[in-house]
C-alpha atoms as a PDB file:
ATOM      1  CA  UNK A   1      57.429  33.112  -8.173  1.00  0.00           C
ATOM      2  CA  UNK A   2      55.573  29.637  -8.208  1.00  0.00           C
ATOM      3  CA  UNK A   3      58.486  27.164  -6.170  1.00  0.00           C
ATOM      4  CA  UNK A   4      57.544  24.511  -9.157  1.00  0.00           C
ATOM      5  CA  UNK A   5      57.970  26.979 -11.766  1.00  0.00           C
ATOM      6  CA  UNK A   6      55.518  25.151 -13.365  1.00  0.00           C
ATOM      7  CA  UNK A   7      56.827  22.162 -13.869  1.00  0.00           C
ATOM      8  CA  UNK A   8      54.556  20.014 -11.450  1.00  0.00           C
ATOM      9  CA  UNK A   9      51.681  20.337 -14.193  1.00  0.00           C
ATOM     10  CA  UNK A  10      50.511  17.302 -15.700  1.00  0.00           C
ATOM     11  CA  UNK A  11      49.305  17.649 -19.102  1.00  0.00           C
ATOM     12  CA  UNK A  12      46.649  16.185 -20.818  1.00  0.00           C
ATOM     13  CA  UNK A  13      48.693  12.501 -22.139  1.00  0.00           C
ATOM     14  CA  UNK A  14      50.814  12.332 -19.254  1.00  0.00           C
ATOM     15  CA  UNK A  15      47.030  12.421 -17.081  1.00  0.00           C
ATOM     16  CA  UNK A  16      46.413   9.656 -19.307  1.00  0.00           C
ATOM     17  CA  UNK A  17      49.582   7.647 -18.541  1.00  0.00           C
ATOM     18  CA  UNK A  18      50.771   8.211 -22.447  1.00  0.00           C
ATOM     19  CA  UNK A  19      52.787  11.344 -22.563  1.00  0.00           C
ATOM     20  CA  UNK A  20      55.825  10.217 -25.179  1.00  0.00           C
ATOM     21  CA  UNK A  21      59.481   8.911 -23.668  1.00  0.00           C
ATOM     22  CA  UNK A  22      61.633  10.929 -25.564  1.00  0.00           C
ATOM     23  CA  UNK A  23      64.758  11.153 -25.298  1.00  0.00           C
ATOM     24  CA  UNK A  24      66.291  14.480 -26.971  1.00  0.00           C
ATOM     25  CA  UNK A  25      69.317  15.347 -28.339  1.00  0.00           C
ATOM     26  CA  UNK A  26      72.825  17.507 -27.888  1.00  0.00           C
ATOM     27  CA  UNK A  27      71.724  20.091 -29.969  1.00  0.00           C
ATOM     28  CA  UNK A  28      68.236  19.987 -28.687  1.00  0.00           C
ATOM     29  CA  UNK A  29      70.272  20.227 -24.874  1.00  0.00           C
ATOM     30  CA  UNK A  30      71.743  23.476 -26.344  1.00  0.00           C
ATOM     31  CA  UNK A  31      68.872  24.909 -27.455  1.00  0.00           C
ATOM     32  CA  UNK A  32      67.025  24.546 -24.451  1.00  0.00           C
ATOM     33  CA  UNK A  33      69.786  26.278 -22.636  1.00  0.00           C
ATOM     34  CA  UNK A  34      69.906  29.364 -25.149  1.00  0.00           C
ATOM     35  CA  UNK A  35      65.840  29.220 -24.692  1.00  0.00           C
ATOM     36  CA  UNK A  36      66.307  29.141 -20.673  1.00  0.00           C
ATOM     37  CA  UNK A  37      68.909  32.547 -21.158  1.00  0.00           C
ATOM     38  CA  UNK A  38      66.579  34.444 -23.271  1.00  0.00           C
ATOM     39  CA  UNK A  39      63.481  33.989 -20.518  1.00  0.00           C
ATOM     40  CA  UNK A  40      65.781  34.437 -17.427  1.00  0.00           C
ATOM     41  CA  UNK A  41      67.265  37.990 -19.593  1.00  0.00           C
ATOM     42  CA  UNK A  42      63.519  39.038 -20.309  1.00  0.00           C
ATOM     43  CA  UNK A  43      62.445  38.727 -16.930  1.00  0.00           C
ATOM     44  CA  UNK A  44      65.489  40.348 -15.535  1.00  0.00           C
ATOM     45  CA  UNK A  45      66.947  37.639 -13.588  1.00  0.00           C
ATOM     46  CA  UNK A  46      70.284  38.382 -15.297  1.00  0.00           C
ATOM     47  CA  UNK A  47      70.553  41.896 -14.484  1.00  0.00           C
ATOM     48  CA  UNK A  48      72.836  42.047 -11.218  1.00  0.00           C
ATOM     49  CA  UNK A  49      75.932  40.515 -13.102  1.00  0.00           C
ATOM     50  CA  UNK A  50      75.241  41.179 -16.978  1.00  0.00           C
ATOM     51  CA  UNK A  51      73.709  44.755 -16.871  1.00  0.00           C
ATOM     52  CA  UNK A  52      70.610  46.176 -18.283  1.00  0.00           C
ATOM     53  CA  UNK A  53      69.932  48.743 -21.017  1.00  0.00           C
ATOM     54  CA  UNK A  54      67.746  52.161 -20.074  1.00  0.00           C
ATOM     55  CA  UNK A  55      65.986  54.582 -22.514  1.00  0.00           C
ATOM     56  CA  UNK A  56      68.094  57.105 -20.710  1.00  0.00           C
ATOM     57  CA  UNK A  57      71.349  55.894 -19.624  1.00  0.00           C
ATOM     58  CA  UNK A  58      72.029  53.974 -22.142  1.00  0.00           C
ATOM     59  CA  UNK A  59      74.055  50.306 -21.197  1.00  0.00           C
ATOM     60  CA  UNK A  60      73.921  49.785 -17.460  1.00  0.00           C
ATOM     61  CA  UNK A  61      77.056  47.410 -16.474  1.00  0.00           C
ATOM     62  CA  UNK A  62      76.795  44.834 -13.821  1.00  0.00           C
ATOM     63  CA  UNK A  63      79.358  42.974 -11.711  1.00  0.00           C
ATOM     64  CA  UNK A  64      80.057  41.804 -15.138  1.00  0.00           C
ATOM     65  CA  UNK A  65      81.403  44.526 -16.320  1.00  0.00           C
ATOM     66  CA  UNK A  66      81.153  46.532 -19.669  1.00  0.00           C
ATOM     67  CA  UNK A  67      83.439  43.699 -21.603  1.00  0.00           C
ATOM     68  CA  UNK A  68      81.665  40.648 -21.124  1.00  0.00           C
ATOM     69  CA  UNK A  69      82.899  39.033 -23.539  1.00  0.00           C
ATOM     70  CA  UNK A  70      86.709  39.445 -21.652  1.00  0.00           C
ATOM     71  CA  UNK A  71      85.347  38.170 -18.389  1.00  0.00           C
ATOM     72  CA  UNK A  72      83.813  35.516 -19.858  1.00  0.00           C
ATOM     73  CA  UNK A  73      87.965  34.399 -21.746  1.00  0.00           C
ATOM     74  CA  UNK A  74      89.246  35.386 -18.450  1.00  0.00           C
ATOM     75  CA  UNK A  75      86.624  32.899 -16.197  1.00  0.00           C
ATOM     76  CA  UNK A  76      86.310  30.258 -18.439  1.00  0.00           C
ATOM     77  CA  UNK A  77      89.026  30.455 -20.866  1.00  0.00           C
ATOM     78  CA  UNK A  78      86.486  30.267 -23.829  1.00  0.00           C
ATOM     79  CA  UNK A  79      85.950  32.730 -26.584  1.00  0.00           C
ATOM     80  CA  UNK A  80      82.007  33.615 -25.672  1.00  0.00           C
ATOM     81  CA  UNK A  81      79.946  36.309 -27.169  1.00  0.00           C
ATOM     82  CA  UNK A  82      77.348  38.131 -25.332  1.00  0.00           C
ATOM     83  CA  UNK A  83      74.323  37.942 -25.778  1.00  0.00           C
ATOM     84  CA  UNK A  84      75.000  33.979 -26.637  1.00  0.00           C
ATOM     85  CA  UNK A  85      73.594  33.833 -29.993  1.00  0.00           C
ATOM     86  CA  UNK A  86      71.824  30.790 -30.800  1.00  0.00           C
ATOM     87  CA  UNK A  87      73.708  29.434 -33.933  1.00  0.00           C
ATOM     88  CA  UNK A  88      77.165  30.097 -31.235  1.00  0.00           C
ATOM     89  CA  UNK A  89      75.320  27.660 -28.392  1.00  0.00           C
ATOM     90  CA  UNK A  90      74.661  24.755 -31.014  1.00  0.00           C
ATOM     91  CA  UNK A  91      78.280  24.712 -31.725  1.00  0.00           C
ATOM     92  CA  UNK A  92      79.437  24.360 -27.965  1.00  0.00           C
ATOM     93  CA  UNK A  93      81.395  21.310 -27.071  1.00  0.00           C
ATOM     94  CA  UNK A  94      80.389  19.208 -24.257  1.00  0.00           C
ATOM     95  CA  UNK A  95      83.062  21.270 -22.392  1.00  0.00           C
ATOM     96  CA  UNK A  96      81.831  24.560 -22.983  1.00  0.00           C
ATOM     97  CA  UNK A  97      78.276  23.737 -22.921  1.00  0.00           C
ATOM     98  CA  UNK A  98      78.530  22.400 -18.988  1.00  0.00           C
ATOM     99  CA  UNK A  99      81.201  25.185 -17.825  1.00  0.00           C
ATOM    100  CA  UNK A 100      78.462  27.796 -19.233  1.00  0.00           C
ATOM    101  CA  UNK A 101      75.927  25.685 -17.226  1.00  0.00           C
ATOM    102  CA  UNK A 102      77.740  26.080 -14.016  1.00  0.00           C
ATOM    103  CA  UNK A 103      79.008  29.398 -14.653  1.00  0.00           C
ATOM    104  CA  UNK A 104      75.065  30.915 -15.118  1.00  0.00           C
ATOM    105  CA  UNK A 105      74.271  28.928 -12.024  1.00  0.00           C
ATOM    106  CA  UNK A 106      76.401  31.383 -10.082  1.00  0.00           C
ATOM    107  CA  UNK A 107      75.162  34.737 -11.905  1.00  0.00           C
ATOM    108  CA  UNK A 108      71.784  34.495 -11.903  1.00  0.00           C
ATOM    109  CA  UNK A 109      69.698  36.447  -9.173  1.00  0.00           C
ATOM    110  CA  UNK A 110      65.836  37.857  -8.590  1.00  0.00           C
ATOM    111  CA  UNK A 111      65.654  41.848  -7.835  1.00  0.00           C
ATOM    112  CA  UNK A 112      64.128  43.034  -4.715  1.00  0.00           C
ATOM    113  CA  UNK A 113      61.152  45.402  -5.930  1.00  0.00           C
ATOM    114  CA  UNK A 114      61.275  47.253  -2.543  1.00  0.00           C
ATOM    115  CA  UNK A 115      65.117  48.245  -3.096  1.00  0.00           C
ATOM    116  CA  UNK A 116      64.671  48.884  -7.246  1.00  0.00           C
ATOM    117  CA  UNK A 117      62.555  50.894  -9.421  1.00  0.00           C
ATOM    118  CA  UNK A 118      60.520  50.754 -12.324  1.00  0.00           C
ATOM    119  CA  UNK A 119      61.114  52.807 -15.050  1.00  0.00           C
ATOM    120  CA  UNK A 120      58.251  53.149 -16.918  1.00  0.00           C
ATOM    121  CA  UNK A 121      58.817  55.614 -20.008  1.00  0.00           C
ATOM    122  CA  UNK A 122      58.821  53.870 -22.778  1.00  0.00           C
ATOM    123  CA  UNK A 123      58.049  50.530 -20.810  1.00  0.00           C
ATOM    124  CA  UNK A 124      62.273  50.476 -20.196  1.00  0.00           C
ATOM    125  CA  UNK A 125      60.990  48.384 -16.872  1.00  0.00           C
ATOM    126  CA  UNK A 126      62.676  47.502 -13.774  1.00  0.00           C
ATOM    127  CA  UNK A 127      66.255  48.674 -12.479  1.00  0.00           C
ATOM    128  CA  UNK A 128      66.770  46.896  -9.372  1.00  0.00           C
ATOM    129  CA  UNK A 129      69.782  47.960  -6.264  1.00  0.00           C
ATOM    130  CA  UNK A 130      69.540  44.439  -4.354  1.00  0.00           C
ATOM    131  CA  UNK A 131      69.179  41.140  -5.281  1.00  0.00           C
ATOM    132  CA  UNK A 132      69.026  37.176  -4.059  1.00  0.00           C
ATOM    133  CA  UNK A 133      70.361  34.658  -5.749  1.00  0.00           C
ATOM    134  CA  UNK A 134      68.503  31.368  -4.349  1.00  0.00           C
ATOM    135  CA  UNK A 135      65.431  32.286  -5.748  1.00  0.00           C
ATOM    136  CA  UNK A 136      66.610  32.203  -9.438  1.00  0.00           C
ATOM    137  CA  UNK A 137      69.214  29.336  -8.682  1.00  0.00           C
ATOM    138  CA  UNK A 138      66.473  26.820  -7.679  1.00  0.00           C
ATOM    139  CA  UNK A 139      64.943  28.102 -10.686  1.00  0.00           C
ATOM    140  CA  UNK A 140      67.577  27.453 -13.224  1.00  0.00           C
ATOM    141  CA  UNK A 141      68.510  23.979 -11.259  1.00  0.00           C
ATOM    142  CA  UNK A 142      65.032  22.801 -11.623  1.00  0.00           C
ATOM    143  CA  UNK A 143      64.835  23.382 -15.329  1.00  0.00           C
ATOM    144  CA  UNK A 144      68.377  22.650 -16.183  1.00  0.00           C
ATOM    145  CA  UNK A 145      67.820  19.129 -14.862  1.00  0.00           C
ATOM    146  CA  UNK A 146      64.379  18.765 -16.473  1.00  0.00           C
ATOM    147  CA  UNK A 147      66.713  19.739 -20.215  1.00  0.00           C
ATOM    148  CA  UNK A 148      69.495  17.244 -19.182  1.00  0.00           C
ATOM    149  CA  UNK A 149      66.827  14.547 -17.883  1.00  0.00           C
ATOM    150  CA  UNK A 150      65.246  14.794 -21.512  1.00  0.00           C
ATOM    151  CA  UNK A 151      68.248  14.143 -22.843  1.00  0.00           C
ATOM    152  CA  UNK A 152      69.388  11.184 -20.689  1.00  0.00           C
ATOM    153  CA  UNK A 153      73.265  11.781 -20.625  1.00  0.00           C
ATOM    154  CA  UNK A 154      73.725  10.930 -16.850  1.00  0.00           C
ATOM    155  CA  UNK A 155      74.371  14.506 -15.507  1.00  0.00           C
ATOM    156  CA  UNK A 156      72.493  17.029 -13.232  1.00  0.00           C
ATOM    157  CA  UNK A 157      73.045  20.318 -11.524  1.00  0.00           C
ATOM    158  CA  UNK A 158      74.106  19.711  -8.089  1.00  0.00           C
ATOM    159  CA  UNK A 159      72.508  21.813  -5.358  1.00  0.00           C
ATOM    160  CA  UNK A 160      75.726  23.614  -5.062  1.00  0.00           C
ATOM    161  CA  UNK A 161      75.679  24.463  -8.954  1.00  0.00           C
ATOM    162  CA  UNK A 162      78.230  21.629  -9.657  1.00  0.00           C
ATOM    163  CA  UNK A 163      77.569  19.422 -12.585  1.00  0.00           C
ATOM    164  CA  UNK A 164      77.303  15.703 -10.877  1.00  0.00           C
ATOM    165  CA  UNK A 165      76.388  12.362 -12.312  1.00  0.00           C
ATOM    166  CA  UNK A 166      72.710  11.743 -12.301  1.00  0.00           C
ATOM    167  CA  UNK A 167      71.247   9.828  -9.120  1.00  0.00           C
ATOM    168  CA  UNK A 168      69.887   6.382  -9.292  1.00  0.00           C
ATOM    169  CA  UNK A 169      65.881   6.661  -8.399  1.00  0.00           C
ATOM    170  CA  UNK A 170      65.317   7.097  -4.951  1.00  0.00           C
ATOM    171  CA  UNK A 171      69.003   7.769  -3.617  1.00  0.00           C
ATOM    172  CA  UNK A 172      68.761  11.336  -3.398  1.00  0.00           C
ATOM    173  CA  UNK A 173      67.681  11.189   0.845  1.00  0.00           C
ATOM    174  CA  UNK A 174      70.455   8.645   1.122  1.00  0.00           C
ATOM    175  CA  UNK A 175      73.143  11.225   0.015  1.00  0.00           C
ATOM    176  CA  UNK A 176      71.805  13.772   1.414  1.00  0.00           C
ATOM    177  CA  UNK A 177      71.084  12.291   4.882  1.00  0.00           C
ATOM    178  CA  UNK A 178      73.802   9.249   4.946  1.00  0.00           C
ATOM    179  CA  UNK A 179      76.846  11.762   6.218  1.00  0.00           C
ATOM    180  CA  UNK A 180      74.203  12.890   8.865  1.00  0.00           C
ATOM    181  CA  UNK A 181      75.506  12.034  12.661  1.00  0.00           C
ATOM    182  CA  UNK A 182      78.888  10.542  11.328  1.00  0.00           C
ATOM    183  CA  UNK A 183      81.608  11.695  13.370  1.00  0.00           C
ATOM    184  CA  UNK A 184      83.694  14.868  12.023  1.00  0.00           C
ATOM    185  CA  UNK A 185      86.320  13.631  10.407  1.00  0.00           C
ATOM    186  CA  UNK A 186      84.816  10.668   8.984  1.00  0.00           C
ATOM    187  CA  UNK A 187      81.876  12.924   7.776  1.00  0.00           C
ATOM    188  CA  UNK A 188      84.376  15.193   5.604  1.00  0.00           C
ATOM    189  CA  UNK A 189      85.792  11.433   3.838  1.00  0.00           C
ATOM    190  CA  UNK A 190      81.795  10.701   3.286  1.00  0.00           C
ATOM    191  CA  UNK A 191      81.047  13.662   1.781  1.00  0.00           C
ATOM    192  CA  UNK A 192      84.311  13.898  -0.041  1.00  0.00           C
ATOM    193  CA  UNK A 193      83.583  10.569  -1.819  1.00  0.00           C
ATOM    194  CA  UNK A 194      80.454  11.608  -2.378  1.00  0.00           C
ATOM    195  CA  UNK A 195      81.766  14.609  -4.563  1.00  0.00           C
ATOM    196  CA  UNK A 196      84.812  11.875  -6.279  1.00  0.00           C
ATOM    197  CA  UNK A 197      82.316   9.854  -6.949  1.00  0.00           C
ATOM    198  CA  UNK A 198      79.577  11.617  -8.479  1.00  0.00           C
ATOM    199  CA  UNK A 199      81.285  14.483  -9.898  1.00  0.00           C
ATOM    200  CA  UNK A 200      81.466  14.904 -13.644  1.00  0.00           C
ATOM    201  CA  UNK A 201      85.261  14.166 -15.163  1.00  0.00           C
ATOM    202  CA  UNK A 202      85.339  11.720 -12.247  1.00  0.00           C
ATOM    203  CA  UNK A 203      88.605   9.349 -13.647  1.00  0.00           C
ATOM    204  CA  UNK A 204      88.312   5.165 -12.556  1.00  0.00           C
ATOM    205  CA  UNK A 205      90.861   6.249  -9.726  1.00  0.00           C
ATOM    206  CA  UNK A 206      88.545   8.490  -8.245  1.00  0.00           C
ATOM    207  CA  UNK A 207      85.886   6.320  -7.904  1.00  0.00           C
ATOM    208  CA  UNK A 208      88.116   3.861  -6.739  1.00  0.00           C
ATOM    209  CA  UNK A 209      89.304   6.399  -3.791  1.00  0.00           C
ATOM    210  CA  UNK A 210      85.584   7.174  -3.070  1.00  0.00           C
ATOM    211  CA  UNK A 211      85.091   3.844  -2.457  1.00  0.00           C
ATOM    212  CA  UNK A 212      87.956   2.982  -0.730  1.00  0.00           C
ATOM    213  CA  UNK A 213      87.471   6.212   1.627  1.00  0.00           C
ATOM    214  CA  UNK A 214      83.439   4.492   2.657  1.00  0.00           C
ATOM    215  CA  UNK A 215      85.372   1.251   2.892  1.00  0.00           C
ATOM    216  CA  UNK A 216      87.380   3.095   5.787  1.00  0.00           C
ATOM    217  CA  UNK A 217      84.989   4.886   7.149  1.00  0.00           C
ATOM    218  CA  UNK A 218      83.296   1.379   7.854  1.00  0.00           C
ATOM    219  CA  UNK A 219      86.964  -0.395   8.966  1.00  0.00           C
ATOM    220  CA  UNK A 220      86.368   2.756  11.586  1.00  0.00           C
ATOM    221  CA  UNK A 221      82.870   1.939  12.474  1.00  0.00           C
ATOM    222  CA  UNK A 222      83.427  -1.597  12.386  1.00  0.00           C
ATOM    223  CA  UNK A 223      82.554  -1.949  16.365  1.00  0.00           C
ATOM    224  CA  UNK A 224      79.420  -1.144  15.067  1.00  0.00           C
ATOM    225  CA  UNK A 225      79.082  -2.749  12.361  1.00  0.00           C
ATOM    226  CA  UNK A 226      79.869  -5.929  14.519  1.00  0.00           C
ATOM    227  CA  UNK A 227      77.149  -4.691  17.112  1.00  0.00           C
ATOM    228  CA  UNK A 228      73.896  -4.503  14.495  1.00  0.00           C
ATOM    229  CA  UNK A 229      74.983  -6.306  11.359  1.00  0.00           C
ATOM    230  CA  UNK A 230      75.122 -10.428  10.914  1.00  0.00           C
ATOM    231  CA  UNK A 231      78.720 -11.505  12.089  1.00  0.00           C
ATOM    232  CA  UNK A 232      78.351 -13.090   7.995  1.00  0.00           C
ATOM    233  CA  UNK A 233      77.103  -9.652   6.529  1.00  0.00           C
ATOM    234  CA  UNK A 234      80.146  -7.663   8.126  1.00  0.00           C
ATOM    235  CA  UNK A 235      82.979  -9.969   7.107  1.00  0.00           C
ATOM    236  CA  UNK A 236      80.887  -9.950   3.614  1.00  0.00           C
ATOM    237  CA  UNK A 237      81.316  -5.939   3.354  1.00  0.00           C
ATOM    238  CA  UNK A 238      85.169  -6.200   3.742  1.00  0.00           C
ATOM    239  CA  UNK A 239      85.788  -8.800   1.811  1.00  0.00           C
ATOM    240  CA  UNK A 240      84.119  -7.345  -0.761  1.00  0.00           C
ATOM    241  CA  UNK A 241      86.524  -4.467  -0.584  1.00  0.00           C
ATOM    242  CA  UNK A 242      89.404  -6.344  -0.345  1.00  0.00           C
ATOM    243  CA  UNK A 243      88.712  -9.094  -3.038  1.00  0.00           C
ATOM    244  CA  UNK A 244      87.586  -6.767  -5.982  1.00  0.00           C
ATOM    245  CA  UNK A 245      90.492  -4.444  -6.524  1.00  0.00           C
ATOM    246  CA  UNK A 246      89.550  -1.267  -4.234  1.00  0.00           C
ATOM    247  CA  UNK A 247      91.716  -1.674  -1.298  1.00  0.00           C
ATOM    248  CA  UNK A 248      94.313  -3.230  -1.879  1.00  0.00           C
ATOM    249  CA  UNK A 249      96.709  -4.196  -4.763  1.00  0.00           C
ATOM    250  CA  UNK A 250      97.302  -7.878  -4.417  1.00  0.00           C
ATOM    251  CA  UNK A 251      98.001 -10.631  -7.352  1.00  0.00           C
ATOM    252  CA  UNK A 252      95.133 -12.896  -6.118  1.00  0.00           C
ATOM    253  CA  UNK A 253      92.219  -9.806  -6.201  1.00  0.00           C
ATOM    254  CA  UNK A 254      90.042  -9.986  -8.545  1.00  0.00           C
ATOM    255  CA  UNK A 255      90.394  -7.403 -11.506  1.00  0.00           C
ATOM    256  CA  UNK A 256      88.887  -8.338 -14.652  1.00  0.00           C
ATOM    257  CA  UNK A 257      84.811  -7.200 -14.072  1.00  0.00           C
ATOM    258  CA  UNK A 258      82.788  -4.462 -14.832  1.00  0.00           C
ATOM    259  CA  UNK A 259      83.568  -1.727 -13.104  1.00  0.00           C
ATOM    260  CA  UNK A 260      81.479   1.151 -13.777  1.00  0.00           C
ATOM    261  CA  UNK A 261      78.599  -1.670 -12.594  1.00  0.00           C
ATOM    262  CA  UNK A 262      80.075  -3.112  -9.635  1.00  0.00           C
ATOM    263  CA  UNK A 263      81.359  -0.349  -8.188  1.00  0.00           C
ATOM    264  CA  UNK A 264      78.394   1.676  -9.082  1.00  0.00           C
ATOM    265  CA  UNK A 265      76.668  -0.730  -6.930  1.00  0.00           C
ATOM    266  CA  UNK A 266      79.102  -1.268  -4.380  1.00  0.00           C
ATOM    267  CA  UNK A 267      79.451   2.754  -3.746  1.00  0.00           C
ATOM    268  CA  UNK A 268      75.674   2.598  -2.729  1.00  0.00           C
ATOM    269  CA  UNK A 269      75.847  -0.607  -0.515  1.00  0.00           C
ATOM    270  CA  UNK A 270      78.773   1.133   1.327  1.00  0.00           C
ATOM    271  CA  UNK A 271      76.703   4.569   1.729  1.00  0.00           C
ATOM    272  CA  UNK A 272      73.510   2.499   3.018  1.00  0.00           C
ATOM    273  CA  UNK A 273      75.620   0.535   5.452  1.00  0.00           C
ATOM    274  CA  UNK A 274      77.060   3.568   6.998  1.00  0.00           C
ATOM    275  CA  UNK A 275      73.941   5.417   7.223  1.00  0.00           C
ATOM    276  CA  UNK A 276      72.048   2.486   8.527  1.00  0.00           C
ATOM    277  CA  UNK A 277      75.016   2.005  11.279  1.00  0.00           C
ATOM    278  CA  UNK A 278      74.301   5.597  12.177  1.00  0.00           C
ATOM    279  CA  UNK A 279      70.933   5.426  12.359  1.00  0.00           C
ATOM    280  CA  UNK A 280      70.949   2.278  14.493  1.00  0.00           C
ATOM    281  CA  UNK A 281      73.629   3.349  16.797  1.00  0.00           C
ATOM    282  CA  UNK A 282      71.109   6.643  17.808  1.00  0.00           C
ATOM    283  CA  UNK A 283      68.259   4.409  18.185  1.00  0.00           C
ATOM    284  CA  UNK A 284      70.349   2.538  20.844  1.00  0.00           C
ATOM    285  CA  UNK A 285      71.312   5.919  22.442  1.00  0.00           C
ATOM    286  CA  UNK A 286      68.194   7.272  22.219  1.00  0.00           C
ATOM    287  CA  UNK A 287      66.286   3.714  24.228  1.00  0.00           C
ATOM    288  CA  UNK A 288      69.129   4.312  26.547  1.00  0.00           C
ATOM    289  CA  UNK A 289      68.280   7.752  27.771  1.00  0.00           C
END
């Protein structure tokens, strides 16, 4: 299986620098999805937890079980038919539609050919014994996000199958590298804000917290800070904090802004500024030795 999964072609407009912006809809979103099942059912990428059906033994359960349907009430607490059926997807809430989203990340998997078999009367195909999930999961992550891309809500599948708010461009090495050489315990409050902050269903508080947490983190590092930033730039990165509502709760901050914006913004100056402490900090170490 091709790693792009063919979706590193260029066609013929977008060659040309004219292949059309659009932006598609919810039920479009849906559709994709139900699309997406269908090819990973044909090409068996469902079988290790939803069963398979053989000329001769009739239904084959999975980890699913015989009563999908049930496990599906009992996971999610959502009345879902198996197979979905299309005209079912299109009527999905937002809810449903990103629980099913996540809960397919988790249950799909590729079959080993040198552990299955292929059955081939009446072409009734593969029945596989062991399987690997990363595979398919890159799979389905890679074209989930190019369906909720299209669409342009501000969501993608996280690498740990987690809906998350959609990166800004070119911040995906800075989360995925800015906990990197931060000391234990402040690494799990960076990567914990990271999650509060990104994470779909995030409330105002939690994004307040994440900040806050980087904020400490900083107030931590601040020997640093004072070592390889401007004397003006550090004070500047506290004050910032401590002016605009997300340390403290004092009459004189200021409260009346745009939040989603600012702190949007701020969340990202916080993550750079730790990282580029970090980074700094082993350059010194590493001139040292």
């Amino acid at each position: 299986m091709s790693e792009d999964f063919g979706l590193g072609r260029q066609y013929w407009s977008e060659r040309q620098g004219r292949r059309p912006d659009v932006v598609v809809g919810d039920g479009a979103v849906r559709r994709h999805l139900w699309v997406l099942m269908q090819d990973f059912d044909r090409r068996d990428l469902l079988q290790e937890h939803f069963g398979y059906e053989c000329v001769d033994n009739g239904f084959v359960a999975g980890t699913m079980g015989e009563a999908i349907d049930d496990r599906f009430l009992l996971d999610l607490g959502r009345e879902i038919s198996w197979p979905f059926g299309r005209d079912d997807v299109l009527k999905w809430d937002d809810d449903t539609l990103f629980d099913v989203i996540e809960y397919m990340y988790d249950r799909v998997s590729k079959g080993n050919e040198g552990l299955g078999g292929f059955h081939s009367y009446s072409g009734c195909g593969w029945h596989f014994t062991a399987f690997d999930p990363e595979p398919a999961r890159r799979e389905y992550r890679t074209r989930i996000n190019q369906i909720l891309r299209r669409a342009d809500i501000g969501y993608e599948l996280g690498v740990d199958g987690v809906i998350e708010r959609s990166l800004p461009e070119g911040m995906e090495s800075l989360i995925a590298n800015a906990p990197r050489g931060v000391d234990a315990h402040n690494r799990l409050l960076v990567e914990g804000a990271i999650h509060k902050f990104r994470r779909r269903g995030a409330t105002p508080t939690d994004r307040r917290d994440a900040i806050r947490d980087l904020a400490d983190v900083l107030e931590h590092m601040r020997a640093g800070v004072k070592s390889h930033l401007l004397s003006k730039d550090e004070g500047a990165l506290f004050e910032i904090a401590n002016k605009f509502w997300i340390r403290h709760n004092k009459p004189d901050q200021h409260s009346d802004y745009d939040r989603e914006l600012w702190w949007s913004w701020l969340f990202y100056v916080y993550l750079s500024s730790i990282a580029l402490v970090v980074r700094l900090e082993e350059r010194q170490r590493a001139k040292a030795s």
